[in-house]
Protein backbone atom coordinates (compact mmCIF):
# COMPACT_ATOMS: atom_id res chain seq x y z
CA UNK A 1 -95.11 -34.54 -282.62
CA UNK A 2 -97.44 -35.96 -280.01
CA UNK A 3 -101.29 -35.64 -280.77
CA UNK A 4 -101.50 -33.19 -277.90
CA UNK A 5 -98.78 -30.68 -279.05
CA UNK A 6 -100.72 -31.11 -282.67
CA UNK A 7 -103.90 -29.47 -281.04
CA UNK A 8 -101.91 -27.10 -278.87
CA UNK A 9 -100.43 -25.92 -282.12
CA UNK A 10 -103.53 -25.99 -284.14
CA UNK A 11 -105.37 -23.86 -281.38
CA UNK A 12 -102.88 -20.84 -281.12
CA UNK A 13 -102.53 -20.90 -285.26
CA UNK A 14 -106.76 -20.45 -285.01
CA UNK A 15 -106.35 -17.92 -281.75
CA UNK A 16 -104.27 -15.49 -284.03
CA UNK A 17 -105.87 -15.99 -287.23
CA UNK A 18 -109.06 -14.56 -285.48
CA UNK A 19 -107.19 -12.04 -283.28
CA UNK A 20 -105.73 -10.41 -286.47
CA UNK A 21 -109.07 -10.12 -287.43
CA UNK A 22 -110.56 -8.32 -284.83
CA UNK A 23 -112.83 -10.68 -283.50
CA UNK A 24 -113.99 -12.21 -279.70
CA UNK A 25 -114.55 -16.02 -279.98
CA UNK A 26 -117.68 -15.36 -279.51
CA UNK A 27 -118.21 -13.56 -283.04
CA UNK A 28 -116.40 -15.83 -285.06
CA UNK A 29 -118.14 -18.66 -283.16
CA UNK A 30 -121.51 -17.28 -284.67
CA UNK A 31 -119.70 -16.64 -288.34
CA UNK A 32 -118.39 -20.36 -287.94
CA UNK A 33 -122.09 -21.67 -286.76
CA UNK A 34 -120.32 -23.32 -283.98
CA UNK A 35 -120.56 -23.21 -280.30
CA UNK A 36 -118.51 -20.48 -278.57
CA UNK A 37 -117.04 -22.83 -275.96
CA UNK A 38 -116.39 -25.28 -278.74
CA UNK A 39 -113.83 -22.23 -280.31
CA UNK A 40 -112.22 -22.04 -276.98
CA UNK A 41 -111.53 -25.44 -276.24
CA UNK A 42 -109.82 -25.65 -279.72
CA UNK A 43 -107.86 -22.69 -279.21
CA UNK A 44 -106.41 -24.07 -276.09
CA UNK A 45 -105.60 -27.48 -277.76
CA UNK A 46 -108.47 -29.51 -275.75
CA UNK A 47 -110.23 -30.42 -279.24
CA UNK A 48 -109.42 -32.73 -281.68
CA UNK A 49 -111.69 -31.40 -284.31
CA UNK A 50 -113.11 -32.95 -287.51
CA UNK A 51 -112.44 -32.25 -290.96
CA UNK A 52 -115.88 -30.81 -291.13
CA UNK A 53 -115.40 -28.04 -288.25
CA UNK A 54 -111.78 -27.19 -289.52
CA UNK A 55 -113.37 -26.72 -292.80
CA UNK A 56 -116.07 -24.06 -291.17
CA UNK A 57 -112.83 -22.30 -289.42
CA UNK A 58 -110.88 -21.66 -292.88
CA UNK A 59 -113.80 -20.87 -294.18
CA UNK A 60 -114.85 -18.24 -291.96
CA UNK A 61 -111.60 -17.02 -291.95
CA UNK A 62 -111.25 -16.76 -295.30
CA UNK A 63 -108.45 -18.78 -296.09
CA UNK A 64 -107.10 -22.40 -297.44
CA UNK A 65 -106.84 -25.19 -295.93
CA UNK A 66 -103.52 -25.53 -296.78
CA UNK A 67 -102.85 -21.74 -295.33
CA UNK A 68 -104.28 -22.98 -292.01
CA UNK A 69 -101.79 -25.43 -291.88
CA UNK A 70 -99.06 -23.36 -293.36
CA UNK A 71 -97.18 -23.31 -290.14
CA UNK A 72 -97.25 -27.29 -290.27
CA UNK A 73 -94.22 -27.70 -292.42
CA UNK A 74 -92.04 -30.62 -290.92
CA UNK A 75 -92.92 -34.48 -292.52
CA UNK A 76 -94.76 -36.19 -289.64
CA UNK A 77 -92.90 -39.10 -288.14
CA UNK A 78 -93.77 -42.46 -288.87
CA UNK A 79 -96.27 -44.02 -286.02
């Protein structure tokens, strides 16, 4: 998986966590104390974000770490 298909993947898994919760990106920008643009580049895969920020994104959506990744479930290749 290339790095750019990792953030493309990351950014719809964050899109529809906060669509199922009913919120704009601006909302869950504020709940996150991020940037609203900063949500939207990440939700269309033009951020590769840090530990910190992805940490603010489960947290505001009220879920692990691990459950944001959930959909990550193949063993990355070797580099």
């Amino acid at each position: 998986m290339s790095k750019g298909e990792i953030q493309n993947r990351f950014g719809l898994r964050v899109r529809l966590l906060r669509n199922e919760r009913g919120w704009s990106q601006e909302a869950f920008a504020d709940l996150c104390g991020l940037h609203r643009t900063y949500i939207g580049s990440i939700e269309r895969g033009e951020q590769n974000s840090s530990l910190e920020n992805i940490h603010k994104l489960a947290a505001t959506l009220g879920i692990s770490l691990a459950e944001l990744f959930s959909t990550f479930t193949e063993t990355p290749a070797s580099p």
